[in-house]
PDB file of N, CA and C in Angstrom:
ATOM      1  N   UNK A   1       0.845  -1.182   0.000  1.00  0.00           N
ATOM      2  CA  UNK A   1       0.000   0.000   0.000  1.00  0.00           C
ATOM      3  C   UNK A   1       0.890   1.244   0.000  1.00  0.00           C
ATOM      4  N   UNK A   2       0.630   2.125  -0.786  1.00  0.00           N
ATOM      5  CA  UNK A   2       1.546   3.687  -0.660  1.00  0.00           C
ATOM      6  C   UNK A   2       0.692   4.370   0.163  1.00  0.00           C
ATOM      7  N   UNK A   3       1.932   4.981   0.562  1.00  0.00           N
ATOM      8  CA  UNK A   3       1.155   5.862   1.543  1.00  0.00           C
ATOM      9  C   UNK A   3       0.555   7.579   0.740  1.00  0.00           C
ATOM     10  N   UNK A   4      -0.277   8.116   1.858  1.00  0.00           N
ATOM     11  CA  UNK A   4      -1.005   8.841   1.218  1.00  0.00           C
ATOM     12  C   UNK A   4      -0.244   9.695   0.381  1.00  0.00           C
ATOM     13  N   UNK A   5      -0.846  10.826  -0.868  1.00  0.00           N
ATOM     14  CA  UNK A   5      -0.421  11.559  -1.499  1.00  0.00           C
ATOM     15  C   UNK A   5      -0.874  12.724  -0.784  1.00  0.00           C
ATOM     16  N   UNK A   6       0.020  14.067  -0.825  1.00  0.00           N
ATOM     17  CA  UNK A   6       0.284  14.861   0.443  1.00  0.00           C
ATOM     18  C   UNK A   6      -0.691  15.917  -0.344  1.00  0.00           C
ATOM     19  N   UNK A   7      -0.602  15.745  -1.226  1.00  0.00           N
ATOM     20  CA  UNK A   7      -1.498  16.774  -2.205  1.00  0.00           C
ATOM     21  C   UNK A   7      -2.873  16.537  -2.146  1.00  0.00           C
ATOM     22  N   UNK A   8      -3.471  15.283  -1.826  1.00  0.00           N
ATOM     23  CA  UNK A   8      -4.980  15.288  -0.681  1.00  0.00           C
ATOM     24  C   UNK A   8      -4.880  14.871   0.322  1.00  0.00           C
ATOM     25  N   UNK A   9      -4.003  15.064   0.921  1.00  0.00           N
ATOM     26  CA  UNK A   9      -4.076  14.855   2.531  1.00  0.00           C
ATOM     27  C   UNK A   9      -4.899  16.125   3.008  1.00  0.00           C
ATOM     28  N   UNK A  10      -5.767  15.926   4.298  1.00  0.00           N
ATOM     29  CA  UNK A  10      -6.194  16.837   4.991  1.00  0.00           C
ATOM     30  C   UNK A  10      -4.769  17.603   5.785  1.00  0.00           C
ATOM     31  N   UNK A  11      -4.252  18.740   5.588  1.00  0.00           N
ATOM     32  CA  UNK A  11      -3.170  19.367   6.350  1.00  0.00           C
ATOM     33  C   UNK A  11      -3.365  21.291   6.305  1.00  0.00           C
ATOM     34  N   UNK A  12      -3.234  21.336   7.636  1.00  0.00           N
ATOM     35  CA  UNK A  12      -3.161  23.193   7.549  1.00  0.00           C
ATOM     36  C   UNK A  12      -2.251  23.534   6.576  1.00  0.00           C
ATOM     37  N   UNK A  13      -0.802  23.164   6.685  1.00  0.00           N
ATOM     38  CA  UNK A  13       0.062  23.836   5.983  1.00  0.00           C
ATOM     39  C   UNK A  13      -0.282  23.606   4.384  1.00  0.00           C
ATOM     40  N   UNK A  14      -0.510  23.020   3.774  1.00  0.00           N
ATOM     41  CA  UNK A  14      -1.020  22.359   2.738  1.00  0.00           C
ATOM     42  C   UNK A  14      -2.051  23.479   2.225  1.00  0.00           C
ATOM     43  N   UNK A  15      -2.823  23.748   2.881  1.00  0.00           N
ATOM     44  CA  UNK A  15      -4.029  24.872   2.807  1.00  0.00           C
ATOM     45  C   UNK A  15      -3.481  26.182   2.955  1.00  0.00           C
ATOM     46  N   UNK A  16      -2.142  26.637   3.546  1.00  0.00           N
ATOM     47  CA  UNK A  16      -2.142  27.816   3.471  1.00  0.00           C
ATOM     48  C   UNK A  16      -1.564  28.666   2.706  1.00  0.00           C
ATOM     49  N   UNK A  17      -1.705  29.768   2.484  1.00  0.00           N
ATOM     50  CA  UNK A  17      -0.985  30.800   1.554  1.00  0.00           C
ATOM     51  C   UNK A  17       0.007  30.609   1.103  1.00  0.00           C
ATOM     52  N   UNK A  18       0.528  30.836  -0.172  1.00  0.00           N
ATOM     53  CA  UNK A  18       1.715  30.479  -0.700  1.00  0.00           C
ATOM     54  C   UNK A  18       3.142  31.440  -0.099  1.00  0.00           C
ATOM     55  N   UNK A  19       2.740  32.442   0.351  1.00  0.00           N
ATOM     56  CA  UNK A  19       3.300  33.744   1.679  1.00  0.00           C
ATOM     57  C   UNK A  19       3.823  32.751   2.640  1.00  0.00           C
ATOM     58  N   UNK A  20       3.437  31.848   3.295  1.00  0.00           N
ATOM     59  CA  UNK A  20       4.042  30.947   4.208  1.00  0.00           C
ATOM     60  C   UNK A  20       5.611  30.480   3.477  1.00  0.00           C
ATOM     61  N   UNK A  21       5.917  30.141   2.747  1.00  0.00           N
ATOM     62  CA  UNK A  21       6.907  29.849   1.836  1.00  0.00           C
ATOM     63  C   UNK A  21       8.010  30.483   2.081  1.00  0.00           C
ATOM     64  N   UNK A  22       7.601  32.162   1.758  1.00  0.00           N
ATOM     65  CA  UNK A  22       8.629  33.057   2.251  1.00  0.00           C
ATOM     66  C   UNK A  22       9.685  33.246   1.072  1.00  0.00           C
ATOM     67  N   UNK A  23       8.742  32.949  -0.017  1.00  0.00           N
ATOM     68  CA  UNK A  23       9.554  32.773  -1.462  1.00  0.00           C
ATOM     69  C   UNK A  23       9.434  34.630  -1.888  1.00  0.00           C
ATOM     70  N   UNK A  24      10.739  35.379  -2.750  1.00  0.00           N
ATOM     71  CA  UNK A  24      10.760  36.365  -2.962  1.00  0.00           C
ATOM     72  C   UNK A  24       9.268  37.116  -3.906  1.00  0.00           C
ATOM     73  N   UNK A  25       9.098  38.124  -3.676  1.00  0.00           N
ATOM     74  CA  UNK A  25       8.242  38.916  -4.097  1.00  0.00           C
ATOM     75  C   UNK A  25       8.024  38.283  -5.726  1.00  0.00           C
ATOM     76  N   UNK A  26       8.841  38.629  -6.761  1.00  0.00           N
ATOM     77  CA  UNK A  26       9.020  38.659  -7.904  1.00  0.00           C
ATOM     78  C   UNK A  26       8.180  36.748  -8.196  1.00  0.00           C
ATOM     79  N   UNK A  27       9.003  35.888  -7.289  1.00  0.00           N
ATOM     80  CA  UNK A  27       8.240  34.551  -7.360  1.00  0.00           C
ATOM     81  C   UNK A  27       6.935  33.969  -7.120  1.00  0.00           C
ATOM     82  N   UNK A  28       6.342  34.910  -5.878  1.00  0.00           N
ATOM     83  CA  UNK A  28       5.032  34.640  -5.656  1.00  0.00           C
ATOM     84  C   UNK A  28       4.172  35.307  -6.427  1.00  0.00           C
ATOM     85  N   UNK A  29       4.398  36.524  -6.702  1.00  0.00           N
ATOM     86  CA  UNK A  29       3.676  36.957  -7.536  1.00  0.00           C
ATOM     87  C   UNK A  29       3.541  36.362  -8.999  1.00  0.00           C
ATOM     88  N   UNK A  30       4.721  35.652  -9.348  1.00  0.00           N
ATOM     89  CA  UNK A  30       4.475  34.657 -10.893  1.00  0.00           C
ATOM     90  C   UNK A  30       3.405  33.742 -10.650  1.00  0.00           C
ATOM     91  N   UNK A  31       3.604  33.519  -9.717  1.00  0.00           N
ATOM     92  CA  UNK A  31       2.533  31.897  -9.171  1.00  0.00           C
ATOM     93  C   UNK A  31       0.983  32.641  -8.466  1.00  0.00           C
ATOM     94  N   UNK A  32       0.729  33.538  -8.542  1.00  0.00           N
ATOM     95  CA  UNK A  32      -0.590  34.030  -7.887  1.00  0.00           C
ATOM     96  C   UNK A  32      -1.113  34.530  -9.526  1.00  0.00           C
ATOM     97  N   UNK A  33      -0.337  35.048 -10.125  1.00  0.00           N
ATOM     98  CA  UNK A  33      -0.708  35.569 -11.707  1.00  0.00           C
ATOM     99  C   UNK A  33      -1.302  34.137 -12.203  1.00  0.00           C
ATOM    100  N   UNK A  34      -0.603  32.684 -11.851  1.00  0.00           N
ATOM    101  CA  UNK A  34      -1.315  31.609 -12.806  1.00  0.00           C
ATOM    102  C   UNK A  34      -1.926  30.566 -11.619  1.00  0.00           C
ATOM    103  N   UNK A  35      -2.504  31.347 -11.115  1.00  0.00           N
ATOM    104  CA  UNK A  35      -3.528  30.885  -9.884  1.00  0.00           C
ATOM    105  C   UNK A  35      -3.077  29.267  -9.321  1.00  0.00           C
ATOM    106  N   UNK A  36      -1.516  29.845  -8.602  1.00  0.00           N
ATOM    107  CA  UNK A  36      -1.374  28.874  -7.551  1.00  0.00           C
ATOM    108  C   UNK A  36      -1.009  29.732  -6.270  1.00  0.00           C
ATOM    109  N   UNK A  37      -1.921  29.666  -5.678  1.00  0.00           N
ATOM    110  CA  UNK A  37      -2.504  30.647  -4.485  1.00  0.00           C
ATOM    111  C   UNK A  37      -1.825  29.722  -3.140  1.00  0.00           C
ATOM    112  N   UNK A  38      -1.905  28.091  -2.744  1.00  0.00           N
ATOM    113  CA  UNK A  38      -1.790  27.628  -1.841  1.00  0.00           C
ATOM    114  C   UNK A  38      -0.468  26.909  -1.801  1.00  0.00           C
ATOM    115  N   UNK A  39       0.149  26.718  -0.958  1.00  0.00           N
ATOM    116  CA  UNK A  39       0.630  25.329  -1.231  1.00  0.00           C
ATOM    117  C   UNK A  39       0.287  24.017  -1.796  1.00  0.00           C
ATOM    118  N   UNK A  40      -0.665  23.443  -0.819  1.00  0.00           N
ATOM    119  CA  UNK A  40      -1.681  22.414  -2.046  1.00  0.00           C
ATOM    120  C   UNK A  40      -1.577  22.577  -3.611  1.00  0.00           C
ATOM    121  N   UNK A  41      -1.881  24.206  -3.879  1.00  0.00           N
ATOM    122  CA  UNK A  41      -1.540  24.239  -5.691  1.00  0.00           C
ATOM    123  C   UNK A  41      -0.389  23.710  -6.142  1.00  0.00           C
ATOM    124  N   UNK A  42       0.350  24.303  -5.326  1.00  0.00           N
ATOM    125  CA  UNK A  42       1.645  24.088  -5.857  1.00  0.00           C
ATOM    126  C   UNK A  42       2.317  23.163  -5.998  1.00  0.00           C
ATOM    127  N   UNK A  43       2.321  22.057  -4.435  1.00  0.00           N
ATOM    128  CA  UNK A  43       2.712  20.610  -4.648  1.00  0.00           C
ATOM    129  C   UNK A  43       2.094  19.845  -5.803  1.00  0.00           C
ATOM    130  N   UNK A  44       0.842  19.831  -5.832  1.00  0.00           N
ATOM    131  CA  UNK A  44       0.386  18.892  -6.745  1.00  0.00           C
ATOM    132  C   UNK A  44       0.923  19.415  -8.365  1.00  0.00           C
ATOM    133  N   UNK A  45       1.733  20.082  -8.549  1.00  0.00           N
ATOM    134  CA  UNK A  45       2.081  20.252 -10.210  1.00  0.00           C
ATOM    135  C   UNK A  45       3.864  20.126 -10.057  1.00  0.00           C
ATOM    136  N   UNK A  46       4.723  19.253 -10.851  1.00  0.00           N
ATOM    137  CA  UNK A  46       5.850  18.528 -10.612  1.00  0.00           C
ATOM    138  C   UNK A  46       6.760  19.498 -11.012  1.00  0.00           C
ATOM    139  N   UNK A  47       8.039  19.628 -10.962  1.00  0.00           N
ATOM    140  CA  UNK A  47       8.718  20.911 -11.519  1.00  0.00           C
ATOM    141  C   UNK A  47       8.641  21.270 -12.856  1.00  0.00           C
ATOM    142  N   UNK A  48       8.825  20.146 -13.337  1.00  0.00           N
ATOM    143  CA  UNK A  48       8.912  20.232 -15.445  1.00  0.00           C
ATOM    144  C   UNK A  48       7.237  21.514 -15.866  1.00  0.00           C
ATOM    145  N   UNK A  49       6.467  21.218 -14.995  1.00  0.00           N
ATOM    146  CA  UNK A  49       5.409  22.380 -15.197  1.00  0.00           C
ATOM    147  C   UNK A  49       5.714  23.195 -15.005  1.00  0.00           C
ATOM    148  N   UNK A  50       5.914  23.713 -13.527  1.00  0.00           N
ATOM    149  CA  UNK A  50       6.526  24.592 -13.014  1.00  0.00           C
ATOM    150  C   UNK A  50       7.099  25.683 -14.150  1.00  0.00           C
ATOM    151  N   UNK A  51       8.556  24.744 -14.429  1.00  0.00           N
ATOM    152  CA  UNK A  51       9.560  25.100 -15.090  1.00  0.00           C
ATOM    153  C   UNK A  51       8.741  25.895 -16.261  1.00  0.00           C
ATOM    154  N   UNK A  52       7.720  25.495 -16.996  1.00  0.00           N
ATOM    155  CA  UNK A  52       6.911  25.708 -18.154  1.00  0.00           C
ATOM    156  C   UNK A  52       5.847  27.345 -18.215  1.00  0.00           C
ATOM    157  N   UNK A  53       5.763  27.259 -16.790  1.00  0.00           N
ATOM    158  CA  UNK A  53       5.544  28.556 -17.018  1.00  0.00           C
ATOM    159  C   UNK A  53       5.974  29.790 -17.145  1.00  0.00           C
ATOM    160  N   UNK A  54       5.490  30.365 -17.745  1.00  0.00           N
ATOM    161  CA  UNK A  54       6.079  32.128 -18.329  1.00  0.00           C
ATOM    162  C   UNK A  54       6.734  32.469 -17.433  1.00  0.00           C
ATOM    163  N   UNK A  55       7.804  33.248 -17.659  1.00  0.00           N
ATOM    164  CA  UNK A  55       9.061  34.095 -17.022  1.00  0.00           C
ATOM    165  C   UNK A  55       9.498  33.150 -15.456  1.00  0.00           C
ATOM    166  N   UNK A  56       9.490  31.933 -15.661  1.00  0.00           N
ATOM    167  CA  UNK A  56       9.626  30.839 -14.306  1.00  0.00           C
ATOM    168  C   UNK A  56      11.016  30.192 -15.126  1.00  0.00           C
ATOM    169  N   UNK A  57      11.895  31.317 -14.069  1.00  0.00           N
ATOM    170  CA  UNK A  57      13.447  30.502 -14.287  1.00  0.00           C
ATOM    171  C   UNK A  57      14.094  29.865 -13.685  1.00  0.00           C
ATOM    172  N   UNK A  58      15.165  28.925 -13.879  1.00  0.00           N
ATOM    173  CA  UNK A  58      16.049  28.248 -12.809  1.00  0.00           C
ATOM    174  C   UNK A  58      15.919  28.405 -11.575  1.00  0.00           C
ATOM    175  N   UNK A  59      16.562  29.818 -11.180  1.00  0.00           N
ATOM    176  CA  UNK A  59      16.404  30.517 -10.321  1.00  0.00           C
ATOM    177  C   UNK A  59      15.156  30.568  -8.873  1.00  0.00           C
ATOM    178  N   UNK A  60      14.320  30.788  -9.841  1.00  0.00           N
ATOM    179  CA  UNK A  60      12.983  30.927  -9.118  1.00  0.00           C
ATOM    180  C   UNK A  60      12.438  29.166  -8.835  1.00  0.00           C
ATOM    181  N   UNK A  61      12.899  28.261  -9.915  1.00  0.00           N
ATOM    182  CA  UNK A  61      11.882  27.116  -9.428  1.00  0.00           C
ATOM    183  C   UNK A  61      12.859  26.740  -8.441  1.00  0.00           C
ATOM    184  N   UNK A  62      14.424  26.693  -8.173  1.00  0.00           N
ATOM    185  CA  UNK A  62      15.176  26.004  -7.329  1.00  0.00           C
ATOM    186  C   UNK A  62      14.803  26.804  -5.851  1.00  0.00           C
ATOM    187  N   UNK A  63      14.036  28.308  -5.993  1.00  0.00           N
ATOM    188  CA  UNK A  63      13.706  28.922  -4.770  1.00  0.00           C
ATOM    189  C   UNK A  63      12.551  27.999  -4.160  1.00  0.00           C
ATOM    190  N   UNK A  64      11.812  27.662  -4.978  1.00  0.00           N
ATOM    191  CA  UNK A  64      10.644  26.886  -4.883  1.00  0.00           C
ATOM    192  C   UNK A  64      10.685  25.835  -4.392  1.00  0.00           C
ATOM    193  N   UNK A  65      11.849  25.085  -5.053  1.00  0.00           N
ATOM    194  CA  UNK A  65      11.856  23.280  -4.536  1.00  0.00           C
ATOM    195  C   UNK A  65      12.595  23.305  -3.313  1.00  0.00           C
ATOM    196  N   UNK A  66      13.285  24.237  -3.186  1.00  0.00           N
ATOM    197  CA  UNK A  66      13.990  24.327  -1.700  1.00  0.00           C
ATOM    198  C   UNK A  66      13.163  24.553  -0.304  1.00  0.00           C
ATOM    199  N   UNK A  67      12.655  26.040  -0.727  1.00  0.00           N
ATOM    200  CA  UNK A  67      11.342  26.096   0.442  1.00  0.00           C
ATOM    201  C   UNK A  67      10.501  25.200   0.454  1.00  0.00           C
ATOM    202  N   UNK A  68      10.208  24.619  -0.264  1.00  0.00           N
ATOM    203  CA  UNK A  68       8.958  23.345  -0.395  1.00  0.00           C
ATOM    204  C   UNK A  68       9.928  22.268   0.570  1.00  0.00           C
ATOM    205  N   UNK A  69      10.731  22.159   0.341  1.00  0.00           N
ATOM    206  CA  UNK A  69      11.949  21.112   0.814  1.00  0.00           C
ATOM    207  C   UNK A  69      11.716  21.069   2.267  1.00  0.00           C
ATOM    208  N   UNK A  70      12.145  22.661   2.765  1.00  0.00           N
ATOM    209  CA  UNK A  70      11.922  22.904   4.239  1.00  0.00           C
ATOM    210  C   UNK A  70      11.085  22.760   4.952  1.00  0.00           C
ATOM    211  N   UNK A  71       9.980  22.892   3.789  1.00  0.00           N
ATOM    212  CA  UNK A  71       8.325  22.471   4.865  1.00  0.00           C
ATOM    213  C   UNK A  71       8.280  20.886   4.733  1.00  0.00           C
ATOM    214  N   UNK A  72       9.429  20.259   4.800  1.00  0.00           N
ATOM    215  CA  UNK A  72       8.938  18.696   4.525  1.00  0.00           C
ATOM    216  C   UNK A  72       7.946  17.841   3.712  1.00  0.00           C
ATOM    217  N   UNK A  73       7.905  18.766   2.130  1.00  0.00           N
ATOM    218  CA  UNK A  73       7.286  18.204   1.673  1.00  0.00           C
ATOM    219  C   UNK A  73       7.882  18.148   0.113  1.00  0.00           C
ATOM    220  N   UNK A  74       7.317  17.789  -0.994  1.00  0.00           N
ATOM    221  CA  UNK A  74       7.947  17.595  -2.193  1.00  0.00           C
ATOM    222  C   UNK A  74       7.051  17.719  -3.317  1.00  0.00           C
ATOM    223  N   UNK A  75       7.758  18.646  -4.508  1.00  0.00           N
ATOM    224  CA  UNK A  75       6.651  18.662  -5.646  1.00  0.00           C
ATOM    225  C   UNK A  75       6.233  16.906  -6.033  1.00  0.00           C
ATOM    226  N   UNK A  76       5.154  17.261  -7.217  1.00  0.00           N
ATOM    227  CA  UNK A  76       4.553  16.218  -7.685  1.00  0.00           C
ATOM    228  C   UNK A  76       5.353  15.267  -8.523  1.00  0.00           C
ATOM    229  N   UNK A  77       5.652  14.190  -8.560  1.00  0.00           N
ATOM    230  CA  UNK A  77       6.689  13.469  -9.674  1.00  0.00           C
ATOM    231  C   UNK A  77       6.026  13.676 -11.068  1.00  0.00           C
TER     232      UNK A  77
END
């Protein structure tokens, strides 16, 4: 059996603002422009998406997978 996928797990952090992150101005605001508002949004889409969206560079997704990192959790494969 696998264990659950964190992207429907019932979890606060999961639910909250993508501001929790603490990712730079210029980054959250890319990701609120293509309506990923939560964490939840965000885990559930894998980096190669990520990576795919407009003006989303190196830079910014490795800011991303890192803070995601710290909250003990991991994008989508």
């Amino acid at each position: 059996m696998q264990p659950p996928n964190p992207a429907f797990s019932a979890d606060p952090l999961l639910d909250a603002d993508i501001a929790v992150l603490r990712l730079c101005e210029r980054t959250t605001n890319l990701l609120r422009v293509n309506e990923l508002n939560t964490v939840r949004d965000l885990v559930r889409l894998p980096a190669r998406k990520l990576f795919a969206l407009s003006r989303l560079g190196r830079n910014s997704l490795r800011e991303i997978v890192d803070s995601i990192d710290r909250q003990g959790l991991r994008l989508a494969e």
